[in-house]
Protein backbone atom coordinates (compact mmCIF):
# COMPACT_ATOMS: atom_id res chain seq x y z
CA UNK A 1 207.24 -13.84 -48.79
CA UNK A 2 204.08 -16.43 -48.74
CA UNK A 3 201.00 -14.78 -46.92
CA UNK A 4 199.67 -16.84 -43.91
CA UNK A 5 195.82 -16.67 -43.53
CA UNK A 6 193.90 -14.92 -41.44
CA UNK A 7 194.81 -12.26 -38.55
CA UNK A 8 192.95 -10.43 -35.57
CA UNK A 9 194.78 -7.70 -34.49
CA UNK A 10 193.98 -5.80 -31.28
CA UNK A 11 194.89 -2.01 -30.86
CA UNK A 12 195.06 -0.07 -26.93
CA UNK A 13 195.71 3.20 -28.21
CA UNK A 14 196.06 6.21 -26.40
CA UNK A 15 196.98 9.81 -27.03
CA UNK A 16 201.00 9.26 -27.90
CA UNK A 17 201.50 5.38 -28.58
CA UNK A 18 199.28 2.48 -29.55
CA UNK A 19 199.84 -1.26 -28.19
CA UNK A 20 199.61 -3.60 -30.50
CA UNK A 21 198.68 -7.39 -30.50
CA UNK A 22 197.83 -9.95 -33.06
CA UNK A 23 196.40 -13.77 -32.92
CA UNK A 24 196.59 -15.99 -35.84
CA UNK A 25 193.29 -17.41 -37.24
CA UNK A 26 193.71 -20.68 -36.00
CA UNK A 27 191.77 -21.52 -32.80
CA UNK A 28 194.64 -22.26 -31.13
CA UNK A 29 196.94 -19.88 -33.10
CA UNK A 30 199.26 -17.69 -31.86
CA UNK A 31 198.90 -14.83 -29.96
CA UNK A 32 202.26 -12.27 -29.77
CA UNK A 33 202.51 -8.99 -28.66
CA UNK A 34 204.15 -6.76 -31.25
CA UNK A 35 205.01 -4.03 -29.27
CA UNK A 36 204.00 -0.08 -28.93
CA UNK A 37 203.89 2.49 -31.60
CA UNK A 38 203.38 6.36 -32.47
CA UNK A 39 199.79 7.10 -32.74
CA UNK A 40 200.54 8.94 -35.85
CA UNK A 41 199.27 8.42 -39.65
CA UNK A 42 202.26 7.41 -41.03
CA UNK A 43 203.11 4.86 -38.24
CA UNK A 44 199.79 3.23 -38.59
CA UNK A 45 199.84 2.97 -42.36
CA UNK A 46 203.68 1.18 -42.07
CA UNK A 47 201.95 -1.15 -39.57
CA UNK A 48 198.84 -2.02 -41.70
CA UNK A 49 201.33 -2.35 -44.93
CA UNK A 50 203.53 -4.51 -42.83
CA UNK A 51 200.49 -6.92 -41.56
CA UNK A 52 199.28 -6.88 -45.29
CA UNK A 53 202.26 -8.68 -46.79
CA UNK A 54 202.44 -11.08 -44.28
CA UNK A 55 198.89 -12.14 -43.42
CA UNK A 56 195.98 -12.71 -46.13
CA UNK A 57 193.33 -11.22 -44.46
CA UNK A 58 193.59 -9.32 -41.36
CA UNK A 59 190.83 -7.85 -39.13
CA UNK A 60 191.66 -4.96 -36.45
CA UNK A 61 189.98 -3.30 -33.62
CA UNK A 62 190.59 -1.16 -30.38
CA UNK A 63 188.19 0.22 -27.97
CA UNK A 64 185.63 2.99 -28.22
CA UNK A 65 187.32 6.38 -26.30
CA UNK A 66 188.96 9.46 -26.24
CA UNK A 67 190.88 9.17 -29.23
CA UNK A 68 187.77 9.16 -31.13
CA UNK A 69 186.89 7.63 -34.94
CA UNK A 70 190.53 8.55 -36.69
CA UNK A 71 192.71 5.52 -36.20
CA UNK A 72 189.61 3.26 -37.79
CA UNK A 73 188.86 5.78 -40.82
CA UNK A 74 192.29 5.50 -41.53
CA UNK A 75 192.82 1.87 -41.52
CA UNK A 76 189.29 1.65 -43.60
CA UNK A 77 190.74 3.97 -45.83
CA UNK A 78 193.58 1.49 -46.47
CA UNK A 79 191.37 -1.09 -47.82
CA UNK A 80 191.50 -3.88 -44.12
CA UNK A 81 188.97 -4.47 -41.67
CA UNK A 82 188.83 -2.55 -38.50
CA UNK A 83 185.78 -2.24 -35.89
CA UNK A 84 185.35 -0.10 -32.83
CA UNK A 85 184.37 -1.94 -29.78
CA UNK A 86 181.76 -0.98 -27.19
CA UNK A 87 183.95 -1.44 -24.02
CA UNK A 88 181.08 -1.47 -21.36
CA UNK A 89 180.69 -4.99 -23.58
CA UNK A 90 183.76 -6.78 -23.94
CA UNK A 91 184.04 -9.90 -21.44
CA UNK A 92 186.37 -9.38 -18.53
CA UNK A 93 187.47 -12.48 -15.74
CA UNK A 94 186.38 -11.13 -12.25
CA UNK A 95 189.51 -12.15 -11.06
CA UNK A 96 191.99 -10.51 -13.19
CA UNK A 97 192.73 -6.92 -11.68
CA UNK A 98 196.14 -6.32 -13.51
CA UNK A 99 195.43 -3.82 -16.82
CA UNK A 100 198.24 -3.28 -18.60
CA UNK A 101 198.73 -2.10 -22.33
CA UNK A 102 199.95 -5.57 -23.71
CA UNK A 103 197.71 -7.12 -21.61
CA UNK A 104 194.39 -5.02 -22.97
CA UNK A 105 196.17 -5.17 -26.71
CA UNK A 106 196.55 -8.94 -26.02
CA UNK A 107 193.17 -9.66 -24.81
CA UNK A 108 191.21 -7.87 -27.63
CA UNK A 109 193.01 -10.11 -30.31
CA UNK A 110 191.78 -12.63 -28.76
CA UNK A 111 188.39 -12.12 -27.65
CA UNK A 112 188.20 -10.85 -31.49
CA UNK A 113 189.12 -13.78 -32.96
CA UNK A 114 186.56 -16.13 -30.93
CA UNK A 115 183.85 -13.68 -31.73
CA UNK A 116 183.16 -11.98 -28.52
CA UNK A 117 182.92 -8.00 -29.03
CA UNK A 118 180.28 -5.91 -30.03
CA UNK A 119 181.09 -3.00 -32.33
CA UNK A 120 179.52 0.17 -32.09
CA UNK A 121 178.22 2.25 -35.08
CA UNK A 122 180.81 4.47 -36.13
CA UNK A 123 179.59 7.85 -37.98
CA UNK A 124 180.50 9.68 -40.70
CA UNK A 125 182.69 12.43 -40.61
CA UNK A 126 179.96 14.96 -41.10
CA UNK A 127 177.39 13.06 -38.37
CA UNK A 128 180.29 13.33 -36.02
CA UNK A 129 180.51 17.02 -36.52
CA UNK A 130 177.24 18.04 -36.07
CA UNK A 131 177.01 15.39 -32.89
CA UNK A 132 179.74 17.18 -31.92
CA UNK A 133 177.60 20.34 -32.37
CA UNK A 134 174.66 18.79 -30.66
CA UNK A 135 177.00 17.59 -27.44
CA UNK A 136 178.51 21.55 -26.98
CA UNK A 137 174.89 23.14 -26.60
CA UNK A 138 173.94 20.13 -23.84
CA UNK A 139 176.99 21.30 -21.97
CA UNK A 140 176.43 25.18 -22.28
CA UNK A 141 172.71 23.70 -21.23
CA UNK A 142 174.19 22.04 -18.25
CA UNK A 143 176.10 25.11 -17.47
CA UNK A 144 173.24 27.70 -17.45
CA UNK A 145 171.67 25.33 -14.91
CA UNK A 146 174.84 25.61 -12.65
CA UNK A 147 175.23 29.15 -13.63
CA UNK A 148 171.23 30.19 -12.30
CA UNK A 149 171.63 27.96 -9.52
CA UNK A 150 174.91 30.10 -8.16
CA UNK A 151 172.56 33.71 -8.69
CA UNK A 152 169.67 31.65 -6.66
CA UNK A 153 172.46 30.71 -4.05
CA UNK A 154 173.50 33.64 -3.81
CA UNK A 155 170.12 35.70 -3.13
CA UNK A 156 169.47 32.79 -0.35
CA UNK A 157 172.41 33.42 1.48
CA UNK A 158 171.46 37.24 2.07
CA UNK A 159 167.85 35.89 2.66
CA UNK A 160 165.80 36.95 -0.66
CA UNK A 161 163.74 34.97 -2.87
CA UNK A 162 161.18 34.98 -5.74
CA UNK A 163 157.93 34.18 -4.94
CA UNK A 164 156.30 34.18 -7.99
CA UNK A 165 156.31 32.05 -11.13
CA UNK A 166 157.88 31.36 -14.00
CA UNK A 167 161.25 32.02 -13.16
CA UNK A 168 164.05 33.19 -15.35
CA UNK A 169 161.43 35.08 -17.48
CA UNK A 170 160.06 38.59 -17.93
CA UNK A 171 159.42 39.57 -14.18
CA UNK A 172 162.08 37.75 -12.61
CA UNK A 173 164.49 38.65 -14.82
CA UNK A 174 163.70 42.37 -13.57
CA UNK A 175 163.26 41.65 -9.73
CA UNK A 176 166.64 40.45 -10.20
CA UNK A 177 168.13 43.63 -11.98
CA UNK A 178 166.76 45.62 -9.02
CA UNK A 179 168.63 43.94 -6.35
CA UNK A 180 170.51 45.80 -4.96
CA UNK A 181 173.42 45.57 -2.03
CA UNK A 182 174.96 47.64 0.58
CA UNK A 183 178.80 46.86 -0.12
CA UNK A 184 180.18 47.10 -3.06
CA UNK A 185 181.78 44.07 -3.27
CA UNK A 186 178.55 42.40 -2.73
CA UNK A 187 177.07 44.25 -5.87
CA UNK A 188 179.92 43.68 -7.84
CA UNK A 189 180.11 39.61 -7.64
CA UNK A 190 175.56 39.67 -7.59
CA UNK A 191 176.52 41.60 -11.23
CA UNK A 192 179.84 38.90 -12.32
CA UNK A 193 177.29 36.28 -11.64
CA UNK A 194 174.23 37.57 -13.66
CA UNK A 195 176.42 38.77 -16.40
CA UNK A 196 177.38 34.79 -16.55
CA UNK A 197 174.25 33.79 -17.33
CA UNK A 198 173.61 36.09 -19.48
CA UNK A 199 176.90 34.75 -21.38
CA UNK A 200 176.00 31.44 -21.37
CA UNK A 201 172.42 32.02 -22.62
CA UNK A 202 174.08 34.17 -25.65
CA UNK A 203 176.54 30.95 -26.23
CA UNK A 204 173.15 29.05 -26.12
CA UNK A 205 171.29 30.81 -28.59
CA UNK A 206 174.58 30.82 -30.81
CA UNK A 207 174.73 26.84 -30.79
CA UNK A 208 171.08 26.90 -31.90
CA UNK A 209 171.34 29.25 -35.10
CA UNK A 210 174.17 27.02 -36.36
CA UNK A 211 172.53 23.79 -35.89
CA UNK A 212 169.56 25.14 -37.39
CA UNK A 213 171.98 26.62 -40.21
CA UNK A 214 173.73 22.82 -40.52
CA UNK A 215 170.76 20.52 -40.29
CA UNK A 216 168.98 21.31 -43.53
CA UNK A 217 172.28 20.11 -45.59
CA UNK A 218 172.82 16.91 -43.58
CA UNK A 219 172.11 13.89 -45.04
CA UNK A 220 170.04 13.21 -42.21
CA UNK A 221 167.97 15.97 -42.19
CA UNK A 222 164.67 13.78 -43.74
CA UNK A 223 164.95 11.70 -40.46
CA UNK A 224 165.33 14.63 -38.27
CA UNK A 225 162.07 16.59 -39.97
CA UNK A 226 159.93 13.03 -39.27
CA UNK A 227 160.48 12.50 -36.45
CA UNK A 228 158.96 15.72 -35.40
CA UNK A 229 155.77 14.46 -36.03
CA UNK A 230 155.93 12.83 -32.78
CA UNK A 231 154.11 14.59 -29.86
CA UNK A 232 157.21 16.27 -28.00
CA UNK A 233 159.88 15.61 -30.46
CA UNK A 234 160.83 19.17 -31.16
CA UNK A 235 163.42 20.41 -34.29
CA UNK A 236 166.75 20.31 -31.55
CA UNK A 237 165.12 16.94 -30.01
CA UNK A 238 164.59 15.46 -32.97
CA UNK A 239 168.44 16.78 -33.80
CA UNK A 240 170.16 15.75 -30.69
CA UNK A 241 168.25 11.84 -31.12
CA UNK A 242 169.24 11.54 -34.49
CA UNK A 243 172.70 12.80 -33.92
CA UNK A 244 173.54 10.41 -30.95
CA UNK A 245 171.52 7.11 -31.94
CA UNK A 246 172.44 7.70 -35.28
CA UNK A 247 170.36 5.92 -38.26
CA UNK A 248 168.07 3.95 -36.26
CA UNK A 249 167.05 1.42 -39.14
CA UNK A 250 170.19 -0.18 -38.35
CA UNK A 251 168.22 -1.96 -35.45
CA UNK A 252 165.91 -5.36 -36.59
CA UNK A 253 163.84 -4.92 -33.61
CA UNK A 254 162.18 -1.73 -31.63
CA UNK A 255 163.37 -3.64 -28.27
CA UNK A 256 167.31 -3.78 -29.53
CA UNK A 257 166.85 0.16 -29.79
CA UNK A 258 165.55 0.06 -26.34
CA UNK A 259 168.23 -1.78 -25.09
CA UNK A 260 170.73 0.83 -27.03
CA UNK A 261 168.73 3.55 -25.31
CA UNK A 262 168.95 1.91 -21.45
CA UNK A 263 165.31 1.57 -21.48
CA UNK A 264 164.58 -1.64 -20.81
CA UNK A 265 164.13 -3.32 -17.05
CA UNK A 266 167.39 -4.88 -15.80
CA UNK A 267 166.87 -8.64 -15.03
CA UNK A 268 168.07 -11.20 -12.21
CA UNK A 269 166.65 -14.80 -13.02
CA UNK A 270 167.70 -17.88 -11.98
CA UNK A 271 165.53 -21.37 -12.75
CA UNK A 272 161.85 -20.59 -12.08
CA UNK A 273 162.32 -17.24 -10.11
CA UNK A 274 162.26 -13.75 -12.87
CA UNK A 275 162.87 -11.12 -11.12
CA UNK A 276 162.95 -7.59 -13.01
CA UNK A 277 164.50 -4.37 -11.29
CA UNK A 278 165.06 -0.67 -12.58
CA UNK A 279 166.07 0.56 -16.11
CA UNK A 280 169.63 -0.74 -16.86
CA UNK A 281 171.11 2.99 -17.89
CA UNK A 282 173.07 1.43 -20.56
CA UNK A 283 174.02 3.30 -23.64
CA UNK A 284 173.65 6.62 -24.63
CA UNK A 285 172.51 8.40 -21.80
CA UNK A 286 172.08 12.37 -24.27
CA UNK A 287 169.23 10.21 -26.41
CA UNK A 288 167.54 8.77 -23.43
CA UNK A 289 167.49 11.96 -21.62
CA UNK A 290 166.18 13.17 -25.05
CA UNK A 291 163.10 10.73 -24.95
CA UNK A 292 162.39 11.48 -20.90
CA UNK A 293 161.72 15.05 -21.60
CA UNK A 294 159.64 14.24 -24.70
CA UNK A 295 157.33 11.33 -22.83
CA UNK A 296 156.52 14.14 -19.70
CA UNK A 297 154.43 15.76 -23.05
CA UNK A 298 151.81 13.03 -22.63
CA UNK A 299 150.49 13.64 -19.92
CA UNK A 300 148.12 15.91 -21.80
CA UNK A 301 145.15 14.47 -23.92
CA UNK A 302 146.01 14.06 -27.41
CA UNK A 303 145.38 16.49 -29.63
CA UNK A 304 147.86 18.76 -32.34
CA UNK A 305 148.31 22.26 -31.73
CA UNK A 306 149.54 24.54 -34.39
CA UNK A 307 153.14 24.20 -33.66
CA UNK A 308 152.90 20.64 -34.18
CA UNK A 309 150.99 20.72 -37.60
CA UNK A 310 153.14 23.18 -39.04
CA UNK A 311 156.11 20.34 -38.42
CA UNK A 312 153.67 17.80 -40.00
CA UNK A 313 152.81 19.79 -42.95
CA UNK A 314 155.28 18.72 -45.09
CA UNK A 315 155.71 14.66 -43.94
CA UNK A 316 153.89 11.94 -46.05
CA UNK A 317 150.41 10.72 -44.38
CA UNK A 318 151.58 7.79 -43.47
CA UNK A 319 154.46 8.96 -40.97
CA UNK A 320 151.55 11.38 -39.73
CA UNK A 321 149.50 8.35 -39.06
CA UNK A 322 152.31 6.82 -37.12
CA UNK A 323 152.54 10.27 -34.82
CA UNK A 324 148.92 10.17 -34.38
CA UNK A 325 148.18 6.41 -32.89
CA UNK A 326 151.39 7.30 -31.26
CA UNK A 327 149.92 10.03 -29.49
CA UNK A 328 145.90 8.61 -29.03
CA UNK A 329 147.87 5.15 -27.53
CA UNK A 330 150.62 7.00 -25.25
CA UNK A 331 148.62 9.49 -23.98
CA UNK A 332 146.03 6.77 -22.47
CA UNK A 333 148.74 4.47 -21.77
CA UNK A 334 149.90 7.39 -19.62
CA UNK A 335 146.74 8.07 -17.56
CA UNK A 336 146.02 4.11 -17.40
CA UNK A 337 148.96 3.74 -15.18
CA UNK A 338 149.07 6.39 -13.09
CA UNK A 339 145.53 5.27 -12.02
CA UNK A 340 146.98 2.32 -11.28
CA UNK A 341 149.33 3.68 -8.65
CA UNK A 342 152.24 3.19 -10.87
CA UNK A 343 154.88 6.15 -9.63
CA UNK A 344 155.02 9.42 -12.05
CA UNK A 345 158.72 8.59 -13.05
CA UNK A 346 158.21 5.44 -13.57
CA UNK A 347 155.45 6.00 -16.22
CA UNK A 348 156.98 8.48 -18.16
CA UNK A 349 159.54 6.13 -18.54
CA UNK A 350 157.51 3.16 -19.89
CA UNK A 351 156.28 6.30 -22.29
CA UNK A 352 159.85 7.10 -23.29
CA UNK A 353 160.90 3.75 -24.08
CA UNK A 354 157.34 3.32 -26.36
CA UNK A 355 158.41 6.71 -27.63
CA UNK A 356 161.76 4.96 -29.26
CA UNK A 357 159.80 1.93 -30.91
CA UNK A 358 157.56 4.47 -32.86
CA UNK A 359 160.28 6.52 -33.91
CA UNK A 360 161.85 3.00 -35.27
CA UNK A 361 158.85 2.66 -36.85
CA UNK A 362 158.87 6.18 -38.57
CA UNK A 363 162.25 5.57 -39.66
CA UNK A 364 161.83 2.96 -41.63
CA UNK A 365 159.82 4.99 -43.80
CA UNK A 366 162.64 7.38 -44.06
CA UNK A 367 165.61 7.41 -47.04
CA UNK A 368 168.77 9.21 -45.22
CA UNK A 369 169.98 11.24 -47.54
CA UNK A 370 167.15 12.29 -49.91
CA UNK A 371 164.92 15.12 -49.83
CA UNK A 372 161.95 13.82 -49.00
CA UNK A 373 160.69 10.32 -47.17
CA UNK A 374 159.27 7.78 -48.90
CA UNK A 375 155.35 6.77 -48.19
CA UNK A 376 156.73 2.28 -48.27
């Protein structure tokens, strides 16, 4: 059978069946809905063959979710195109509120033959597992906070509290071991609930020795080393950036990583009016939470303790340079607009997203995948 030209086929998958659409290259081509099949390897690969002989070139994609990066290593792996699409970014009518599978299958053939999605970077299978890695230890993080806030609850109810400061540490820890309760089933859940976080800070410290076990081998390990030469930017901040922006050189400009990091203002202009509000929030919210905690650092006066030059003992000069006017510029950017009235929050924000354009900057220095950076 003659091959036809070119195809876009659009993919809704979901955990047990994928719907499946495809529009012909021409403008005006058509656009037919092929159906749903098993979202299984050897139902894709019949599907790809079957496209194969009958179109010349053919181009797939399906939205970024649940089902993760499988479906598009696979069809990569069988030599055709395939992209994963950011959905907060494909183009929707406001007045179309039916969402069907054919409808969403049919739609992304088409918007991907005009031209009209944006991909998202899709790691490799070892990135994704130490990602993976990263994203467990932020939820046992977020659970150690729920977990201390039910003991704090707890003590409030039966009207105790800890005056002093810092809590969670030496002497609290042992004001809370002497607590003690006049009914035993009192005693018994105060125990359950300390016991918990106990647990959870075990599961913690767990998650830590294996990413500090798995970093060093990862091809990624370079960037992860340079970029703590920033002020803040710590060996599991450093991991956790690298692991969820991925390789940052990727970006042309420091303000598209910005925008991939939901730091820049959100904007409503119309003819001569501009009119800027708060931080769109877009993106990857573990990385910009990542650069928050690491701007609240410069609120300090610059200077390098010995923590921070034993991480930049080992980094070329130049990426040391880069940390340092980093550090001299942010830090008096920092006090510069908080004498200005600007709001605390609202500074270490502008720090944050000045944070991510000198980390671009270190990373083009960087080689992914070698053992050392290179001083270009």
């Amino acid at each position: 059978m003659k091959r036809q030209g070119e195809a876009f086929v659009g993919i809704d998958t979901a955990k047990a069946r994928n719907a499946v659409a495809v529009a012909e290259g021409e403008r005006n081509g058509e656009v037919r809905y092929l159906g749903e099949f098993d979202n299984t390897p050897d139902a894709v690969a019949k599907l790809v063959r079957r496209l194969a002989e009958r179109y010349g070139v053919v181009h797939y994609c399906y939205e970024a979710g649940p089902t993760g990066y499988g479906l598009y290593r696979q069809i990569r792996a069988l030599g055709q195109d395939c992209g994963v699409v950011a959905p907060s970014l494909i183009p929707r009518r406001p007045g179309d509120r039916v969402k069907t599978n054919r409808r969403d299958a049919t739609s992304l053939a088409r918007l991907l033959r005009a031209g009209e999605l944006t991909t998202v970077w899709v790691p490799d299978e070892t990135h994704e597992a130490v990602r993976d890695l990263v994203r467990t230890r932020a939820m046992a993080i977020e659970d150690y906070r729920r977990k201390r806030q039910h003991v704090s609850s707890f003590l409030l109810r039966h009207g105790r509290s800890y005056e002093g400061s810092p809590t969670w540490k030496g002497l609290h820890l042992r004001w809370l071991d002497r607590q003690a309760f006049a009914h035993p089933a009192q005693r018994l859940a105060f125990q359950e609930l300390l016991n918990a976080v106990r647990a959870t800070v075990e599961r913690i410290g767990r998650l830590e020795a294996a990413l500090l076990e798995v970093v060093p081998a990862w091809t990624m390990a370079p960037v992860v080393a340079a970029f703590q030469a920033m002020r803040g930017v710590g060996f599991l901040t450093a991991t956790t950036l690298v692991a969820e922006a991925g390789d940052i050189r990727r970006f042309d400009h420091p303000r598209q990583l910005m925008a991939f990091l939901g730091l820049v203002p959100s904007e409503r202009s119309t003819g001569e009016t501009k009119r800027q509000g708060a931080l769109t929030k877009t993106g990857n919210i573990r990385a910009r939470r990542a650069l928050i905690e690491a701007a609240w650092t410069y609120r300090h006066s610059a200077g390098i303790g010995d923590k921070h030059q034993s991480r930049q003992r080992h980094l070329p000069e130049r990426i040391r340079d880069i940390a340092w006017k980093a550090q001299v510029r942010l830090c008096a950017r920092y006090r510069r607009l908080v004498a200005r009235g600007k709001r605390v929050t609202v500074v270490v924000a502008a720090i944050a997203r000045e944070i991510a354009a000198f980390l671009w900057a270190i990373a083009r220095h960087i080689d992914p995948g070698a053992q050392g950076a290179s001083e270009a």
